[in-house]
PDB file of N, CA and C in Angstrom:
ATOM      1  N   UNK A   1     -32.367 103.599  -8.030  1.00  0.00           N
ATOM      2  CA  UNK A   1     -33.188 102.685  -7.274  1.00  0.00           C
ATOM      3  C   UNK A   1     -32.289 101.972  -6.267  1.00  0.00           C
ATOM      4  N   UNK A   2     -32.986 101.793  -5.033  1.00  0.00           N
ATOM      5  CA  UNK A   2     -32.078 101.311  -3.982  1.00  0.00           C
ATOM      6  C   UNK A   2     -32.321  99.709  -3.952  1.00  0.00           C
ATOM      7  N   UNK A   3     -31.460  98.770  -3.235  1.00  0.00           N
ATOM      8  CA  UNK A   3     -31.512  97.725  -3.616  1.00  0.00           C
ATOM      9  C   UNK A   3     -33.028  96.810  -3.041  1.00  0.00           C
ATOM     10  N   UNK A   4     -33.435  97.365  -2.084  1.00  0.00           N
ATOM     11  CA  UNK A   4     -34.581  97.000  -1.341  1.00  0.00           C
ATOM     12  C   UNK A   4     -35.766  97.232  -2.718  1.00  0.00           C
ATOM     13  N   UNK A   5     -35.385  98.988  -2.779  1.00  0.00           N
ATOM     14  CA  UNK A   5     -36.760  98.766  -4.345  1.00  0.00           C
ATOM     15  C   UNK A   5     -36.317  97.663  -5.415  1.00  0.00           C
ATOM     16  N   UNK A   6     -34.996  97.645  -5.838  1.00  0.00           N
ATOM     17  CA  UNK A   6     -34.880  96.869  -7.003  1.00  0.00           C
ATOM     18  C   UNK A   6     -35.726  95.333  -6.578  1.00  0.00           C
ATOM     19  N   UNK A   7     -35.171  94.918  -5.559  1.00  0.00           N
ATOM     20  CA  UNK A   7     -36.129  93.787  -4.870  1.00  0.00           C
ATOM     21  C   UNK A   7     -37.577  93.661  -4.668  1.00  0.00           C
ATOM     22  N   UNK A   8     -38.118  94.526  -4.438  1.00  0.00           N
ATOM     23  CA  UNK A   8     -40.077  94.752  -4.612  1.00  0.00           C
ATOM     24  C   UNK A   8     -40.194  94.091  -6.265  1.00  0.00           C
ATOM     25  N   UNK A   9     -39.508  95.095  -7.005  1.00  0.00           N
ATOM     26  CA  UNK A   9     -39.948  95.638  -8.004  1.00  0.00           C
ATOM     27  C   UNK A   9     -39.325  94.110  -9.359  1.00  0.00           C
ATOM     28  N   UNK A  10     -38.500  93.952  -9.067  1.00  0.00           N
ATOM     29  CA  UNK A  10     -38.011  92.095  -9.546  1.00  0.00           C
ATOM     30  C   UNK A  10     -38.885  91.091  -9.215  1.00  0.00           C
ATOM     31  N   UNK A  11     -39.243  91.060  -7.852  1.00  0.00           N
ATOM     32  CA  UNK A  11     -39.869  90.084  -7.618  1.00  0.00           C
ATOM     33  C   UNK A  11     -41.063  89.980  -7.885  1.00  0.00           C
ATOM     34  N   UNK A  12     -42.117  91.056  -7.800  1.00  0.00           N
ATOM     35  CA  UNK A  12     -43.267  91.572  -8.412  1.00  0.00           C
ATOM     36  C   UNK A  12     -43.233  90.883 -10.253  1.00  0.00           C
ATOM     37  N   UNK A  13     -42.105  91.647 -10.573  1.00  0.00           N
ATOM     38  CA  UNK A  13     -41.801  91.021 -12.161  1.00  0.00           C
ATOM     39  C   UNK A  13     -42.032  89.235 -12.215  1.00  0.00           C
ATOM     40  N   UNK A  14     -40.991  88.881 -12.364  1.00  0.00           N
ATOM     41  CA  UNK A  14     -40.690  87.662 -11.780  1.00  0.00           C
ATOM     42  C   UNK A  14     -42.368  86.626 -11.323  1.00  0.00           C
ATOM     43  N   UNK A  15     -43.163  87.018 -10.554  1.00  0.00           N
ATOM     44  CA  UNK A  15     -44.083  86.334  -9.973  1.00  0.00           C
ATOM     45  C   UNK A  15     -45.016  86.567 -11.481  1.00  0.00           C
ATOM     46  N   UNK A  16     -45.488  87.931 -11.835  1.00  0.00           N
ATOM     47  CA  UNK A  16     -46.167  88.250 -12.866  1.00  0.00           C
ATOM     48  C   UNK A  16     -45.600  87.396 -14.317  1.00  0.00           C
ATOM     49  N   UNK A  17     -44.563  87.385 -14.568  1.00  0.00           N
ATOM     50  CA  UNK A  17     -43.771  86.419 -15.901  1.00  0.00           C
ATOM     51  C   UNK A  17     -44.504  84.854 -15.136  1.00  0.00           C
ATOM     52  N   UNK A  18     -44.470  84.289 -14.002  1.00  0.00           N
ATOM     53  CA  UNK A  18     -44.266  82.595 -13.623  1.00  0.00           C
ATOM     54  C   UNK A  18     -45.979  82.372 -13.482  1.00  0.00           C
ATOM     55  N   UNK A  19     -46.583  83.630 -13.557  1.00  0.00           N
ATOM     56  CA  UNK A  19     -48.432  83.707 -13.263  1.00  0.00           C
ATOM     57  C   UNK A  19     -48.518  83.811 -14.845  1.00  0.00           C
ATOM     58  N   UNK A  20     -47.848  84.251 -15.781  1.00  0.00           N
ATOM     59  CA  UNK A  20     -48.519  84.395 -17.108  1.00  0.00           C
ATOM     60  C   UNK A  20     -47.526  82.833 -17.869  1.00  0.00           C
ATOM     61  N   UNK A  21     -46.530  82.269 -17.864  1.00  0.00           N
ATOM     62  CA  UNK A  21     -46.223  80.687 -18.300  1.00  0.00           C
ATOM     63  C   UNK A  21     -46.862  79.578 -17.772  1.00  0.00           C
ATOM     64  N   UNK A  22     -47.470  80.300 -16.986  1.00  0.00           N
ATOM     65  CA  UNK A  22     -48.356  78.704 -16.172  1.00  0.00           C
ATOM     66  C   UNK A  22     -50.082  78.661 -16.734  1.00  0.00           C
ATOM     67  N   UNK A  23     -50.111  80.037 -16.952  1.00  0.00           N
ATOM     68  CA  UNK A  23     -51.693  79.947 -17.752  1.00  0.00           C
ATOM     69  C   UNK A  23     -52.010  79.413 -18.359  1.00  0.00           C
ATOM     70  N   UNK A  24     -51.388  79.264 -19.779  1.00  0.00           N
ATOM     71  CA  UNK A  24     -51.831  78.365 -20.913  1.00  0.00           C
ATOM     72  C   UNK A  24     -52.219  77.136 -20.501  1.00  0.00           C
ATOM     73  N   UNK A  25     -52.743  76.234 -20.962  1.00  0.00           N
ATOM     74  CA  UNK A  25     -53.438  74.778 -20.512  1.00  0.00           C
ATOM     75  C   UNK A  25     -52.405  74.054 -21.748  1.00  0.00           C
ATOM     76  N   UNK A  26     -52.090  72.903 -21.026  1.00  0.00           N
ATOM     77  CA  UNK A  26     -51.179  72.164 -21.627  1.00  0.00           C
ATOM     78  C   UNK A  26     -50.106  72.737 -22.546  1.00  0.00           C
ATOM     79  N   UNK A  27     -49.135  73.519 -22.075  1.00  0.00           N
ATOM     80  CA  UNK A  27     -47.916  74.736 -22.929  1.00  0.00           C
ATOM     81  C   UNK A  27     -46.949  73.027 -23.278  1.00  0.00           C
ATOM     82  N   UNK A  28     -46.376  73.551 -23.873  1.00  0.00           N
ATOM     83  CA  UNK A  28     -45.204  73.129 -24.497  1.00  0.00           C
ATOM     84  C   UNK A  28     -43.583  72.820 -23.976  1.00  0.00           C
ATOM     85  N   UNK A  29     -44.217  73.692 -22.578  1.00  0.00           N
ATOM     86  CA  UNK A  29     -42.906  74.055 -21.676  1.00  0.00           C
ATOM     87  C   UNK A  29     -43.452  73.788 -20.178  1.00  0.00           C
ATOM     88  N   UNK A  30     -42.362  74.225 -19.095  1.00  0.00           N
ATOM     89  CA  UNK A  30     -43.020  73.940 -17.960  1.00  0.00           C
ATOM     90  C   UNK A  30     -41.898  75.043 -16.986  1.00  0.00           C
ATOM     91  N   UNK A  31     -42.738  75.809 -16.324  1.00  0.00           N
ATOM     92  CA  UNK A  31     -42.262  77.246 -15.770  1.00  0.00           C
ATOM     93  C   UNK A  31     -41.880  76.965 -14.166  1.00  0.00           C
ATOM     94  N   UNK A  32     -41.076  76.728 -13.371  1.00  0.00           N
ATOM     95  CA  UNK A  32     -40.405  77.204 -12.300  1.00  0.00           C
ATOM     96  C   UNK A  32     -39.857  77.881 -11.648  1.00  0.00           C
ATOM     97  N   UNK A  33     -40.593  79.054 -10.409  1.00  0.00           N
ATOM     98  CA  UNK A  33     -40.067  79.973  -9.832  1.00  0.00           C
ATOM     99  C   UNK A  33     -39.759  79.322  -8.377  1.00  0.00           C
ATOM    100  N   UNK A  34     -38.149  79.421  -8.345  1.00  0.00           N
ATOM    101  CA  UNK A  34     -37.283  78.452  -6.701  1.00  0.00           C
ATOM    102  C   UNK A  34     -36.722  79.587  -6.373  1.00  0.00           C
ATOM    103  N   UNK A  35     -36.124  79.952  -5.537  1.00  0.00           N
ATOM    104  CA  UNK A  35     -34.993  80.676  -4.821  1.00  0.00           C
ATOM    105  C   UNK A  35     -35.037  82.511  -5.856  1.00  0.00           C
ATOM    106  N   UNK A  36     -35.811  82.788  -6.122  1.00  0.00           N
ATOM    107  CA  UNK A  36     -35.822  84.228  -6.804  1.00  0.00           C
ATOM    108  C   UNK A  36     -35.215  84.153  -8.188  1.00  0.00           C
ATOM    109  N   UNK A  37     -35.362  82.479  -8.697  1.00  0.00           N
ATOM    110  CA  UNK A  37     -35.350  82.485 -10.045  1.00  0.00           C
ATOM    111  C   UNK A  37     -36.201  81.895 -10.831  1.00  0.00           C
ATOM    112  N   UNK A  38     -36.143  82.032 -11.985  1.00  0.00           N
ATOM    113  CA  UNK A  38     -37.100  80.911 -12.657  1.00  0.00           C
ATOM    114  C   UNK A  38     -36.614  80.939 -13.654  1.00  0.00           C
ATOM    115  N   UNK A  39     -37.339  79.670 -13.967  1.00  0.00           N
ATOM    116  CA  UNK A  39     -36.538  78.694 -15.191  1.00  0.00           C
ATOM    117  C   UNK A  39     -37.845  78.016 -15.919  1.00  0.00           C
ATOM    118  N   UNK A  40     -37.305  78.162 -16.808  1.00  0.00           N
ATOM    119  CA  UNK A  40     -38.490  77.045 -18.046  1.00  0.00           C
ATOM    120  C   UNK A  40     -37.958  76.222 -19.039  1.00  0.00           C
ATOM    121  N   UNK A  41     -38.336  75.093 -18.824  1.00  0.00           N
ATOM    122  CA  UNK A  41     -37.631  73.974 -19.552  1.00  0.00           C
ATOM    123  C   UNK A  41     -38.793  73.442 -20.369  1.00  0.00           C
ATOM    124  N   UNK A  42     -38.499  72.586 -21.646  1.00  0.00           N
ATOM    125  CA  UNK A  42     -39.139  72.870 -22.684  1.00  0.00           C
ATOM    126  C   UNK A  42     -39.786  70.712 -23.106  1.00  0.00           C
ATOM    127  N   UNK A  43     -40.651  70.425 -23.374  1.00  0.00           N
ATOM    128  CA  UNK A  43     -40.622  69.015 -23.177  1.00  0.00           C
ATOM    129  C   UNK A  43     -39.979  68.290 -24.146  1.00  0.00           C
ATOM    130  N   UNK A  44     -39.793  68.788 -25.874  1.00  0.00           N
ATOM    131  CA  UNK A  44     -39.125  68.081 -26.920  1.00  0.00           C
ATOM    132  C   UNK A  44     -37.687  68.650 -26.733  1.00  0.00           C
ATOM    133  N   UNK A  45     -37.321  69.367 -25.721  1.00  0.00           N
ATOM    134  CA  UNK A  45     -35.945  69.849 -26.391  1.00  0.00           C
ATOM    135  C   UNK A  45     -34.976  69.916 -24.820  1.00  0.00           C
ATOM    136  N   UNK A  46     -34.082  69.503 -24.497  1.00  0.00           N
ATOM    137  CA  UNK A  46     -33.038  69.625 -23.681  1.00  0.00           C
ATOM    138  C   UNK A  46     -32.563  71.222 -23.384  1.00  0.00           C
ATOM    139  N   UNK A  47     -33.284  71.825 -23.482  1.00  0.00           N
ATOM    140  CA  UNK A  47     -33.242  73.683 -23.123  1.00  0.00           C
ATOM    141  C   UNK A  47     -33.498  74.146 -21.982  1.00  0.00           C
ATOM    142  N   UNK A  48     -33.183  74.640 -21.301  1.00  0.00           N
ATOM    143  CA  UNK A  48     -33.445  75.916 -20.253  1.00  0.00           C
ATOM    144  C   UNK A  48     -33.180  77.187 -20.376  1.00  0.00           C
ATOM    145  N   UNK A  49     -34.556  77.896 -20.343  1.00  0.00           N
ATOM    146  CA  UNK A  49     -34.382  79.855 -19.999  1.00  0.00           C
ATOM    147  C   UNK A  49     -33.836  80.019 -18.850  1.00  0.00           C
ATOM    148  N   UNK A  50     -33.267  80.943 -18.085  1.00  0.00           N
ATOM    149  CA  UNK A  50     -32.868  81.056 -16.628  1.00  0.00           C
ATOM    150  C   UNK A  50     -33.490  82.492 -16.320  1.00  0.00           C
ATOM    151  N   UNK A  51     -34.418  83.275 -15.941  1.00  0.00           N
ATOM    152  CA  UNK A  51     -34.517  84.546 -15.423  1.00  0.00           C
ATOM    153  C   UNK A  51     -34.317  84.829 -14.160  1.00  0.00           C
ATOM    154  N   UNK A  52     -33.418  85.449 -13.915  1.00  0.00           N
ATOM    155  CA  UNK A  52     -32.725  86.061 -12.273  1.00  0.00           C
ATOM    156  C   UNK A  52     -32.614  87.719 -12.605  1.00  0.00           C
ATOM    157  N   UNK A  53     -32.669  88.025 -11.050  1.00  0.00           N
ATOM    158  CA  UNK A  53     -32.149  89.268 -10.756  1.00  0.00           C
ATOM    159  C   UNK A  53     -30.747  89.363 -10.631  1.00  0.00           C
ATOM    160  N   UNK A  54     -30.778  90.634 -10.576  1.00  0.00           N
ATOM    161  CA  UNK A  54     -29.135  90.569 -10.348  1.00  0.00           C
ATOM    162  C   UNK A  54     -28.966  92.002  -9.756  1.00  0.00           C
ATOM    163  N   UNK A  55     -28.731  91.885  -8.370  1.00  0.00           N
ATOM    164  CA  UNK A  55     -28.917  92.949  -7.517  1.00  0.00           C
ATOM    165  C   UNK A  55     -27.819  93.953  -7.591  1.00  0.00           C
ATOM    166  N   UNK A  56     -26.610  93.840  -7.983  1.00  0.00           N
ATOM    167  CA  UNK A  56     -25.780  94.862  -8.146  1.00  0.00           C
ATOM    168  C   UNK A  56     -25.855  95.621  -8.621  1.00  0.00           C
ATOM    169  N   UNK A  57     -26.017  95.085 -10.023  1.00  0.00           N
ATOM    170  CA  UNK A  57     -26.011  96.124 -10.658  1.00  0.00           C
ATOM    171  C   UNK A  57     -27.996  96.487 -11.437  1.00  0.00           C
ATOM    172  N   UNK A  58     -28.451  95.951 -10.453  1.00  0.00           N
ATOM    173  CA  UNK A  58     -30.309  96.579 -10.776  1.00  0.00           C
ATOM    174  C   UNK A  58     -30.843  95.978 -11.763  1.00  0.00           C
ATOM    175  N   UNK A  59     -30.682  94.889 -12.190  1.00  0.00           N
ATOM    176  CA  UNK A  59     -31.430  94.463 -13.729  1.00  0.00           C
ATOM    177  C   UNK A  59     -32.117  92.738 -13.813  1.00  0.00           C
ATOM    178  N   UNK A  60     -32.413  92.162 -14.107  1.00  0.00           N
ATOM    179  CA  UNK A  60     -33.071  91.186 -14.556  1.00  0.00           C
ATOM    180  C   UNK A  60     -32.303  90.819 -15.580  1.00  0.00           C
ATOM    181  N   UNK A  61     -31.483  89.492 -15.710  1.00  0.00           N
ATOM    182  CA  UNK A  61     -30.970  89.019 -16.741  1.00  0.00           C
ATOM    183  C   UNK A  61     -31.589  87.537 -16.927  1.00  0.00           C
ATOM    184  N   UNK A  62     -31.751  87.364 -18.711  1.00  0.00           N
ATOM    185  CA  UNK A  62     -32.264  86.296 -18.623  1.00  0.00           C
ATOM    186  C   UNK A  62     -31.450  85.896 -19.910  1.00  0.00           C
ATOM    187  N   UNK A  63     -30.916  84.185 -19.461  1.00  0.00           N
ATOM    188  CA  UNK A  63     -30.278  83.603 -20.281  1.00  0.00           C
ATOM    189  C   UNK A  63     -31.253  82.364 -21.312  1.00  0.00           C
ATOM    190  N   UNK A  64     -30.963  82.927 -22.299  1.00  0.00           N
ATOM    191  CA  UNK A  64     -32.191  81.996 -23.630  1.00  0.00           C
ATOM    192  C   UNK A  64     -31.424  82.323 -24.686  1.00  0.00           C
ATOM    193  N   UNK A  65     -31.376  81.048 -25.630  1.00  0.00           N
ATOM    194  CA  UNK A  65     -31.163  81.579 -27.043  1.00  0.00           C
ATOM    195  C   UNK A  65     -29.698  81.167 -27.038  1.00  0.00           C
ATOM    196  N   UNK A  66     -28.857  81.072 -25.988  1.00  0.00           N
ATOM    197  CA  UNK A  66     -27.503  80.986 -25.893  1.00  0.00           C
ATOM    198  C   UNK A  66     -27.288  82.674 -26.306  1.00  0.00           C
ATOM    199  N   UNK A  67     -27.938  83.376 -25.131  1.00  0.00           N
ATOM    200  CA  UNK A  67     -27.872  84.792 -25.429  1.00  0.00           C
ATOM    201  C   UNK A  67     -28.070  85.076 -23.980  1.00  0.00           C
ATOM    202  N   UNK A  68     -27.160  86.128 -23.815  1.00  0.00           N
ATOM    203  CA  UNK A  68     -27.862  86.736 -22.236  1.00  0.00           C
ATOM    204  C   UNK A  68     -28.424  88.331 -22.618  1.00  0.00           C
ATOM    205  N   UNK A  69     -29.916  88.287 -22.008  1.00  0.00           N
ATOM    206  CA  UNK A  69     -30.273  89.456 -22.528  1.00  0.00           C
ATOM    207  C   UNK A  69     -30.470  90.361 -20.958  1.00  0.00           C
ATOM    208  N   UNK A  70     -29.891  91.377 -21.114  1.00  0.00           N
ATOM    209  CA  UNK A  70     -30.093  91.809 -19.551  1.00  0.00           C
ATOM    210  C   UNK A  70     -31.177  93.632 -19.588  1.00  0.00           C
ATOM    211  N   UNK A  71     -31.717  93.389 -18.404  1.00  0.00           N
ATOM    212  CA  UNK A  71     -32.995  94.434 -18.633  1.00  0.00           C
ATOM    213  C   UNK A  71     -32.865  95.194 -17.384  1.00  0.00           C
ATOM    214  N   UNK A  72     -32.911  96.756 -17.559  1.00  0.00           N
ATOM    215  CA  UNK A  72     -33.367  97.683 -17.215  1.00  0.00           C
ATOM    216  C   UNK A  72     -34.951  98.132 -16.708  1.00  0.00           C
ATOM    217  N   UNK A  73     -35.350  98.622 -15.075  1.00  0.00           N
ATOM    218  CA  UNK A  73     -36.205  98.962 -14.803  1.00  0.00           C
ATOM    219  C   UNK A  73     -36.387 100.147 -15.602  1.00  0.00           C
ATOM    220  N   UNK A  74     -37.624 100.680 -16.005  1.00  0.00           N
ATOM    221  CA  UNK A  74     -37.814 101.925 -16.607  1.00  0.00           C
ATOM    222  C   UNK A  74     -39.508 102.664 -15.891  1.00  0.00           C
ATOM    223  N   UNK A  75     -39.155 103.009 -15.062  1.00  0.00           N
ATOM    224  CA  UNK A  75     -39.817 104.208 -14.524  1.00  0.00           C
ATOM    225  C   UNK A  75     -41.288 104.592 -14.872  1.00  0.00           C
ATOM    226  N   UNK A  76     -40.904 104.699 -16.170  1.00  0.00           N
ATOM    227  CA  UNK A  76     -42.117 105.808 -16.974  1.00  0.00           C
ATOM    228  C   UNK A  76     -42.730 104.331 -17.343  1.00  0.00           C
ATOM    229  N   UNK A  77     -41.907 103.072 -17.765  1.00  0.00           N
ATOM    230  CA  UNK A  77     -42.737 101.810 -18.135  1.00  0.00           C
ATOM    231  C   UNK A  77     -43.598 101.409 -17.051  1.00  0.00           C
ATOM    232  N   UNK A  78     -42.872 101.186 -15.889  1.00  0.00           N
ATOM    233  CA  UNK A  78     -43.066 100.115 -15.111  1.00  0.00           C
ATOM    234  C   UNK A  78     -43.255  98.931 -15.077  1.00  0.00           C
ATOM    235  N   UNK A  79     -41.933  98.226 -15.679  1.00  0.00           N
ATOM    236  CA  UNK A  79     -41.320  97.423 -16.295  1.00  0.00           C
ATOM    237  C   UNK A  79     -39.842  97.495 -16.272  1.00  0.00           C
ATOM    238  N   UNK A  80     -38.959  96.381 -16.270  1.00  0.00           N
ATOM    239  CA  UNK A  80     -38.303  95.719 -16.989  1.00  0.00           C
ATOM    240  C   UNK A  80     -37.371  95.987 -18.254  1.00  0.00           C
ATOM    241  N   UNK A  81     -36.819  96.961 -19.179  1.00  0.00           N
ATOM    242  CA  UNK A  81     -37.296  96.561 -20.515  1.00  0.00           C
ATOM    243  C   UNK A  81     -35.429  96.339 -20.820  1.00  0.00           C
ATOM    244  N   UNK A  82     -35.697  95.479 -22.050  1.00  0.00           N
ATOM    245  CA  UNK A  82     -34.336  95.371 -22.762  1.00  0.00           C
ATOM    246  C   UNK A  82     -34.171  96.719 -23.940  1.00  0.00           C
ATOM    247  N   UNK A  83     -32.908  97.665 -23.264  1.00  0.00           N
ATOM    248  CA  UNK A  83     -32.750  99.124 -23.823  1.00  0.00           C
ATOM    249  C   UNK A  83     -32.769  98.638 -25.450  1.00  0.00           C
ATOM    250  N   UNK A  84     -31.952  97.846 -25.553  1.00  0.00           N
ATOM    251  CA  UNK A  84     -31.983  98.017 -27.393  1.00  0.00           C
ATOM    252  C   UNK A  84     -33.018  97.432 -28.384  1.00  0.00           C
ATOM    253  N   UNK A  85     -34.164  96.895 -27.690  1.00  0.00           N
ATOM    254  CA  UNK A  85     -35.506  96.469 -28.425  1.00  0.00           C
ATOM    255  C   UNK A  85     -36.711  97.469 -27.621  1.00  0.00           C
ATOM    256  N   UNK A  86     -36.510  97.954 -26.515  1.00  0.00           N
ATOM    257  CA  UNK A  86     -37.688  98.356 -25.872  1.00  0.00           C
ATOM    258  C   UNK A  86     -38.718  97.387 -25.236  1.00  0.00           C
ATOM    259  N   UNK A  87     -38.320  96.317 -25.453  1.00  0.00           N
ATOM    260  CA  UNK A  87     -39.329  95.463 -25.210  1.00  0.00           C
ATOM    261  C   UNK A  87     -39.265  94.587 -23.633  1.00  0.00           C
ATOM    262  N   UNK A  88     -40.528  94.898 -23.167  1.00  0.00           N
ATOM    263  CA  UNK A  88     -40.586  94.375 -21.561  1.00  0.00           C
ATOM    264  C   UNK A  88     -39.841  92.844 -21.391  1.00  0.00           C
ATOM    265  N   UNK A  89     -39.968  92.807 -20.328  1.00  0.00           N
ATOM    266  CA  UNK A  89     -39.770  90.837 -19.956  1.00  0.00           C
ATOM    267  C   UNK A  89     -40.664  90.404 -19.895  1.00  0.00           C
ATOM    268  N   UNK A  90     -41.813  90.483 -20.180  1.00  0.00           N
ATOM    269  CA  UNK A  90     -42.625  89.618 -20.741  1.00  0.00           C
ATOM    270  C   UNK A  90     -42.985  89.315 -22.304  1.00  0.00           C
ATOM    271  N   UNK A  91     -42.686  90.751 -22.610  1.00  0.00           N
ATOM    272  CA  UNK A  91     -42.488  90.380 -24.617  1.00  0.00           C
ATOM    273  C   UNK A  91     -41.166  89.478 -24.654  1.00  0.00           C
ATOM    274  N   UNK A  92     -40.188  89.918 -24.267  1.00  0.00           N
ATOM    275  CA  UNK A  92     -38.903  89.654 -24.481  1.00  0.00           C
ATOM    276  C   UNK A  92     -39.379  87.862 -24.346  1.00  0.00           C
ATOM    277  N   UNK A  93     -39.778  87.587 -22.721  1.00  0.00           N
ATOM    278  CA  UNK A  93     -40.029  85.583 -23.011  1.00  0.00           C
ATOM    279  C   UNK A  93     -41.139  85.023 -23.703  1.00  0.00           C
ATOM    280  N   UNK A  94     -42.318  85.897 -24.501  1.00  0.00           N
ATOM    281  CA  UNK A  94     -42.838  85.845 -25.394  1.00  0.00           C
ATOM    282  C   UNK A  94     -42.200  85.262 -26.544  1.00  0.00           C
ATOM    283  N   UNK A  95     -41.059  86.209 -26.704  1.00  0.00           N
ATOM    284  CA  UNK A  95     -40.114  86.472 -27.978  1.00  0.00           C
ATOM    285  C   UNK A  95     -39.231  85.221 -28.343  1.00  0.00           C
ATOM    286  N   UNK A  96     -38.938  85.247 -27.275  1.00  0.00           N
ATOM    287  CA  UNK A  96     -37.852  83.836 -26.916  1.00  0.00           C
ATOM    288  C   UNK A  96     -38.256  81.937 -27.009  1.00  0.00           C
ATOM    289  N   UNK A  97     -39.545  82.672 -26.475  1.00  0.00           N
ATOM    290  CA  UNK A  97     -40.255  80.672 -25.880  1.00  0.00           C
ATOM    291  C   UNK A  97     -41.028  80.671 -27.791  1.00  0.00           C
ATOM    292  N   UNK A  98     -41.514  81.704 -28.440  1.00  0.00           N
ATOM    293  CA  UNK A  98     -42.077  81.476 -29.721  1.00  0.00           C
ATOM    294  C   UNK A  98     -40.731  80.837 -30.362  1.00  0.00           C
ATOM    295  N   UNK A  99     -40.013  81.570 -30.408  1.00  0.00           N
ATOM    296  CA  UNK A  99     -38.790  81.367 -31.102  1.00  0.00           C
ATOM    297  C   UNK A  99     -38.615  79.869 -30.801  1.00  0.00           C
ATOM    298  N   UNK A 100     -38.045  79.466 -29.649  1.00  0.00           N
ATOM    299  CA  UNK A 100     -37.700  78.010 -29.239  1.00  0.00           C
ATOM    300  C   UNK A 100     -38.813  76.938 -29.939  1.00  0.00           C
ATOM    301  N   UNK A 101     -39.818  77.328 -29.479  1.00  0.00           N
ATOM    302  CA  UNK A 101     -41.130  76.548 -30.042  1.00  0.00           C
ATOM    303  C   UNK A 101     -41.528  76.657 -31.580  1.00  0.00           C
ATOM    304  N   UNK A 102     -41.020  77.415 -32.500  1.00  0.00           N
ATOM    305  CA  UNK A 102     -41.195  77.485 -33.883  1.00  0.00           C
ATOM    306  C   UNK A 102     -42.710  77.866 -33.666  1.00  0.00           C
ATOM    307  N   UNK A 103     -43.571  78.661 -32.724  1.00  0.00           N
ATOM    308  CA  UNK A 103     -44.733  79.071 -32.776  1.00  0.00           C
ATOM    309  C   UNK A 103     -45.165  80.031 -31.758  1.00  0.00           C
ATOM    310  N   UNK A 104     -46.178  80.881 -32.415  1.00  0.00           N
ATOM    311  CA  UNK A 104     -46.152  82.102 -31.043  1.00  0.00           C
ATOM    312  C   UNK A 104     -46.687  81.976 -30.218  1.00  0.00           C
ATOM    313  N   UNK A 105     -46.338  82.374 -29.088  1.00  0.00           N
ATOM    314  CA  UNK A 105     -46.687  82.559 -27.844  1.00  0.00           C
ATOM    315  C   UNK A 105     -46.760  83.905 -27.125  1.00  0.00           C
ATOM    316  N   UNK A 106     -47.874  83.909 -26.802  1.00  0.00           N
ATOM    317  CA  UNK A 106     -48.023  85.311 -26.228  1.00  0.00           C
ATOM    318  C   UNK A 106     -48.749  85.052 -24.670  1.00  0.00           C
ATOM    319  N   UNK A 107     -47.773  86.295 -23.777  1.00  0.00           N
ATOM    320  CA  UNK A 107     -47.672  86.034 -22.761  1.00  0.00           C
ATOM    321  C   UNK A 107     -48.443  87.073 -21.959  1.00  0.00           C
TER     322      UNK A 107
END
């Protein structure tokens, strides 16, 4: 993928993740997409997720958990996904914001 697609195809991501954290009515958290990143900060807890692209090397990394989990476009998905769970970036901040929140969230 050339860097122009990786760019469609992130930012597309990216808008779709900041359109599905803002849905819920009164969340727990509060979702910000600035400068081709976004971030979600949490209201009981001093936390921030960070999701960015990262154009070099083609992937979406997102820092949560005091973990950096970094994701692969996949073709046949069309998606995102983190290789060693399979799981998109939107399960993946599903995965993450339940976790933080001690309750699930589905995105």
């Amino acid at each position: 993928m050339d860097e122009h697609a990786f760019r469609l195809q992130a930012d597309a991501a990216l808008d779709d993740l900041f359109r599905a954290l803002t849905a819920p009515e009164d969340p727990a958290f509060e979702a910000d997409l600035n400068n081709g990143a976004l971030t979600v900060e949490f209201d009981d807890h001093p936390v921030k997720f960070v999701v960015s692209p990262n154009a070099p090397v083609r992937q979406i990394w997102v820092s949560a958990l005091t973990t950096s989990f970094k994701l692969d476009w996949v073709e046949a998905r069309g998606a995102f996904v983190l290789a060693a769970t399979g799981r998109t970036l939107r399960e993946l901040m599903g995965d993450v914001i339940s976790q933080q929140l001690g309750e699930t969230i589905e995105l």
